[in-house]
C-alpha atoms as a PDB file:
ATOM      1  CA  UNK A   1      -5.157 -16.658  -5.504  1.00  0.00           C
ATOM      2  CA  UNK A   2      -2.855 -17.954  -7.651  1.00  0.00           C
ATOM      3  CA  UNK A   3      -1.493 -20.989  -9.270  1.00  0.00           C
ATOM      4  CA  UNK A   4       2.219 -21.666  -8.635  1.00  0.00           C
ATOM      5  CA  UNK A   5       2.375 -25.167  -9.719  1.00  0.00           C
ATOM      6  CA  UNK A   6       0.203 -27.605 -11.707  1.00  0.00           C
ATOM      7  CA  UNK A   7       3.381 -29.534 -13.511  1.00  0.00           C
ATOM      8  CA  UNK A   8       2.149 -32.349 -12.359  1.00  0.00           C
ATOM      9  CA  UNK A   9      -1.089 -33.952 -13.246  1.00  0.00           C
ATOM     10  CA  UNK A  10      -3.673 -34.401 -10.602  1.00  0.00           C
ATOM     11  CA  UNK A  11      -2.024 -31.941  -7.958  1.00  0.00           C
ATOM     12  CA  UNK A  12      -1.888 -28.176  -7.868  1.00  0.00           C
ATOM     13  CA  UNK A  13      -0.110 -25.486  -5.330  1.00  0.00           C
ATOM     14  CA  UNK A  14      -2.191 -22.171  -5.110  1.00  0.00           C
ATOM     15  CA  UNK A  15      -0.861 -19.240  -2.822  1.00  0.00           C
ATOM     16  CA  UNK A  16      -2.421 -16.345  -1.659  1.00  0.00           C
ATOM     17  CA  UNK A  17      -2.418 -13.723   1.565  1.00  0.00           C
ATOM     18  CA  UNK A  18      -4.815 -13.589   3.804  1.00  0.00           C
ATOM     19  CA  UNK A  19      -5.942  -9.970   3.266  1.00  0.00           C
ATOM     20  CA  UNK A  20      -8.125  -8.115   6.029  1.00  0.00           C
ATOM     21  CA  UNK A  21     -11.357  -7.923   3.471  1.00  0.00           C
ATOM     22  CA  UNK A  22     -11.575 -11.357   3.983  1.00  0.00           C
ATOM     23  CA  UNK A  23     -10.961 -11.009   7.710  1.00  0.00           C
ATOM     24  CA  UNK A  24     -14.187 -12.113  10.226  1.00  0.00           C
ATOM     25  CA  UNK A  25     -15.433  -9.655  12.792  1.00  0.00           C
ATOM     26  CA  UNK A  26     -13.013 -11.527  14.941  1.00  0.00           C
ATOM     27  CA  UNK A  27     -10.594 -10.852  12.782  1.00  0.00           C
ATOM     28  CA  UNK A  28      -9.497 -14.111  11.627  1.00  0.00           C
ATOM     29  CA  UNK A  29      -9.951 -15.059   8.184  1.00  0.00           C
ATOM     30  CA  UNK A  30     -13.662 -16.629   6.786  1.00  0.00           C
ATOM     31  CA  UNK A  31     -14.291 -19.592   6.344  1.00  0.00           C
ATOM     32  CA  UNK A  32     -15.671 -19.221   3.200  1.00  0.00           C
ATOM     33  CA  UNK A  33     -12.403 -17.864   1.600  1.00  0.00           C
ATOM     34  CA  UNK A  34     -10.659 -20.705   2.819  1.00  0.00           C
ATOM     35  CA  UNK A  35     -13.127 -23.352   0.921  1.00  0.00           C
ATOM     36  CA  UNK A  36     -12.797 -20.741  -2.055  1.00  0.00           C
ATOM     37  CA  UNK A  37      -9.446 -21.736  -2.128  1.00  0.00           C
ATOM     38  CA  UNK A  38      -9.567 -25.131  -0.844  1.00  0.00           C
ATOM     39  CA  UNK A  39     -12.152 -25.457  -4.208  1.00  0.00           C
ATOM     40  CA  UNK A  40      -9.779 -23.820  -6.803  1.00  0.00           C
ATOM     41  CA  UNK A  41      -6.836 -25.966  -5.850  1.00  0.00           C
ATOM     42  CA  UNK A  42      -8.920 -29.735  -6.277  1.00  0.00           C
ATOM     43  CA  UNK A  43     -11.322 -28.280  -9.043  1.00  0.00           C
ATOM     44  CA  UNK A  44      -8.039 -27.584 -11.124  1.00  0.00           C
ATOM     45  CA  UNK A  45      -6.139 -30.567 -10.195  1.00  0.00           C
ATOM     46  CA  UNK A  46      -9.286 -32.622 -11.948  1.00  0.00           C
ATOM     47  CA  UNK A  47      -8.606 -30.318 -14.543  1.00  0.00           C
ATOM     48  CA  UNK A  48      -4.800 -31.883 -14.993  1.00  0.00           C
ATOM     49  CA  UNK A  49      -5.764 -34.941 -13.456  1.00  0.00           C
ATOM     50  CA  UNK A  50      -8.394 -35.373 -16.795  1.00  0.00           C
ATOM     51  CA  UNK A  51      -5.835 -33.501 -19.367  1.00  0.00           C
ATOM     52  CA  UNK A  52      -2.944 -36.074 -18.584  1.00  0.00           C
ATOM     53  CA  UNK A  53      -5.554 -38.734 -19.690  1.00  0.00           C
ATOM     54  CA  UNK A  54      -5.846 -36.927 -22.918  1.00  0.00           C
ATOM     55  CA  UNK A  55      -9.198 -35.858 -21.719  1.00  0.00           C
ATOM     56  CA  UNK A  56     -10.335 -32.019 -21.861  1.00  0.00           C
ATOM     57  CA  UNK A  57     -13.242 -31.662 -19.175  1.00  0.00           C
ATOM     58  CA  UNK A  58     -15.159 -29.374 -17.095  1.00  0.00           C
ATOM     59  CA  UNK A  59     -15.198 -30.050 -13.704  1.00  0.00           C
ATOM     60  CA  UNK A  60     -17.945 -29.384 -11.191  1.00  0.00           C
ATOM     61  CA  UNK A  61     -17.978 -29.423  -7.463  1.00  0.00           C
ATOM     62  CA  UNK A  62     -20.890 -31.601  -6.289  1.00  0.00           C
ATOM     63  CA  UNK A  63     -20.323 -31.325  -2.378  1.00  0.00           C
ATOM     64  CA  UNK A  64     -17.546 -30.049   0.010  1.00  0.00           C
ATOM     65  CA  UNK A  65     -16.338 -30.797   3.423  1.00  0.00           C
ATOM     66  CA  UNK A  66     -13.824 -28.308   5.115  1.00  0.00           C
ATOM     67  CA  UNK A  67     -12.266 -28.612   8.537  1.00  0.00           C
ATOM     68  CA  UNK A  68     -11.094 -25.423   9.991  1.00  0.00           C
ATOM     69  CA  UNK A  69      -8.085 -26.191  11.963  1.00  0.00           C
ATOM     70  CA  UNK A  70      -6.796 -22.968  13.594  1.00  0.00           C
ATOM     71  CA  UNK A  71      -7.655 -19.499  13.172  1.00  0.00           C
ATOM     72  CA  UNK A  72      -5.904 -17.642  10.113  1.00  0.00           C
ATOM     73  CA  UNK A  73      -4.651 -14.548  11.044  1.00  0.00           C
ATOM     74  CA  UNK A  74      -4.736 -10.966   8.775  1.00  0.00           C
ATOM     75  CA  UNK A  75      -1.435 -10.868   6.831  1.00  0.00           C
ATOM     76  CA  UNK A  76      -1.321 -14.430   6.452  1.00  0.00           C
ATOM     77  CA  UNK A  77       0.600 -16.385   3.630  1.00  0.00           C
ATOM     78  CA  UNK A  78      -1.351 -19.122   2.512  1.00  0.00           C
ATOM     79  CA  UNK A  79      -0.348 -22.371   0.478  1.00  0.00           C
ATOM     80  CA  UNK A  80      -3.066 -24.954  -0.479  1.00  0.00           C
ATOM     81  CA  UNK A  81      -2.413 -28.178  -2.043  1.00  0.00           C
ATOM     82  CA  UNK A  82      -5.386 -29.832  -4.241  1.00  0.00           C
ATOM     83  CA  UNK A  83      -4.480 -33.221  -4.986  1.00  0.00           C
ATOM     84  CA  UNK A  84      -6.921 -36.101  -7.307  1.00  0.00           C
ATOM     85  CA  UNK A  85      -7.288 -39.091  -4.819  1.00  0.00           C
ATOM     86  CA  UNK A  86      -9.369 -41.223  -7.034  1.00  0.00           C
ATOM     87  CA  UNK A  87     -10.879 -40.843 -10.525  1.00  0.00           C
ATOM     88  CA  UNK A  88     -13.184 -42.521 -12.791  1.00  0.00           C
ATOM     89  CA  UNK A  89     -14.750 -41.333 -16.418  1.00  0.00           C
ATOM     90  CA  UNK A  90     -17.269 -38.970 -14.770  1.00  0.00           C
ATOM     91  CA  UNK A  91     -16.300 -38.694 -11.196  1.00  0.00           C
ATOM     92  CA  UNK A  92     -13.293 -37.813  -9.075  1.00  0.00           C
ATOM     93  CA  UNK A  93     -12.493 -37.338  -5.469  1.00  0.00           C
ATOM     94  CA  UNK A  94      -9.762 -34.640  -4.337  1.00  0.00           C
ATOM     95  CA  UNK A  95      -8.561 -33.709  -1.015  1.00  0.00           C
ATOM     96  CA  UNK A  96      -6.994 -30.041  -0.359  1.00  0.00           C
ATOM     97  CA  UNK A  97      -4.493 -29.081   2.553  1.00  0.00           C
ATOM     98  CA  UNK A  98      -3.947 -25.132   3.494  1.00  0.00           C
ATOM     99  CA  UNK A  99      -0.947 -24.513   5.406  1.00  0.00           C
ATOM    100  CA  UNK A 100       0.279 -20.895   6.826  1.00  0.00           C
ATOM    101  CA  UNK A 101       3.571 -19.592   6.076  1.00  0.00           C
ATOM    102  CA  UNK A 102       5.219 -21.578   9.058  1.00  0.00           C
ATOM    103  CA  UNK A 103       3.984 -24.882   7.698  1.00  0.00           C
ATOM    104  CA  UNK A 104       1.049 -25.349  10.394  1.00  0.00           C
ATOM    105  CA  UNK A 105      -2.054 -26.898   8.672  1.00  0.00           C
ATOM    106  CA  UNK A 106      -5.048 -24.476   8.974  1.00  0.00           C
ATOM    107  CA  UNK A 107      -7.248 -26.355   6.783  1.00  0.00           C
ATOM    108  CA  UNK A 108      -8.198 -29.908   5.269  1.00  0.00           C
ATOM    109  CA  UNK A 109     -11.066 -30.506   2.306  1.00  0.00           C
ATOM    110  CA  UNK A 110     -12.225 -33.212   0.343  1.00  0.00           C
ATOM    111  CA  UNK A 111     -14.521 -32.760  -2.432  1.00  0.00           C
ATOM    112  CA  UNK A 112     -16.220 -35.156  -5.296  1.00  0.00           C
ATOM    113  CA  UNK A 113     -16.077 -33.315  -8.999  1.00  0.00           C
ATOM    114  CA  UNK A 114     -18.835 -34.560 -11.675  1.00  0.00           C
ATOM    115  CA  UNK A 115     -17.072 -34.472 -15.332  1.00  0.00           C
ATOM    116  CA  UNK A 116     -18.205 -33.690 -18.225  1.00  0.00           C
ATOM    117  CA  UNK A 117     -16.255 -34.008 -21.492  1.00  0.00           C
ATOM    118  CA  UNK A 118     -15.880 -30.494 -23.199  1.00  0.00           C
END
């Protein structure tokens, strides 16, 4: 995974290719990669989301929901979105969208963060 744009606070873009270690014994991507990544992206927008605030926090995932929207094939380029939808002093709700290199969704999150001042 990697970062390729958190210039703005409270959203970041994370890309990465769906690699066939990852793959399913269908061969479709897991699952659990996907909320790996789905994670990373709204877990680090908090992060900018907080900083822009003049705030330096760490940011915990207290639940997850992921919706698997169509298969991810091996080979796959992957962009997810993480995006802060609402915030308060200690908690924050993000949403993530993964989308495959021909711009179909293949994935939607939400997630609520607990933070604590570092």
């Amino acid at each position: 995974m990697v970062c390729t744009d958190k210039t703005r606070p409270g959203f970041t873009v994370w890309t990465m290719t769906a690699d066939e270690r990852f793959a399913n014994p269908a061969g479709s991507m897991q699952g659990g990669l996907l909320a790996a990544l789905c994670d990373t992206a709204m877990g680090s927008a908090t992060i900018t989301w907080a900083r822009a605030e003049g705030r330096k926090v760490l940011s915990a995932n207290a639940e997850l929901k992921i919706s698997f929207l169509r298969p991810v094939a091996t080979g796959a380029e992957l962009t997810c979105e993480g995006e802060v939808v609402s915030g308060g002093q200690r908690v924050v709700f993000a949403e993530a969208r993964v989308s495959d290199q021909r711009g179909r969704q293949v994935a939607r999150a939400s997630s609520t963060y607990v933070l604590t001042d570092r």
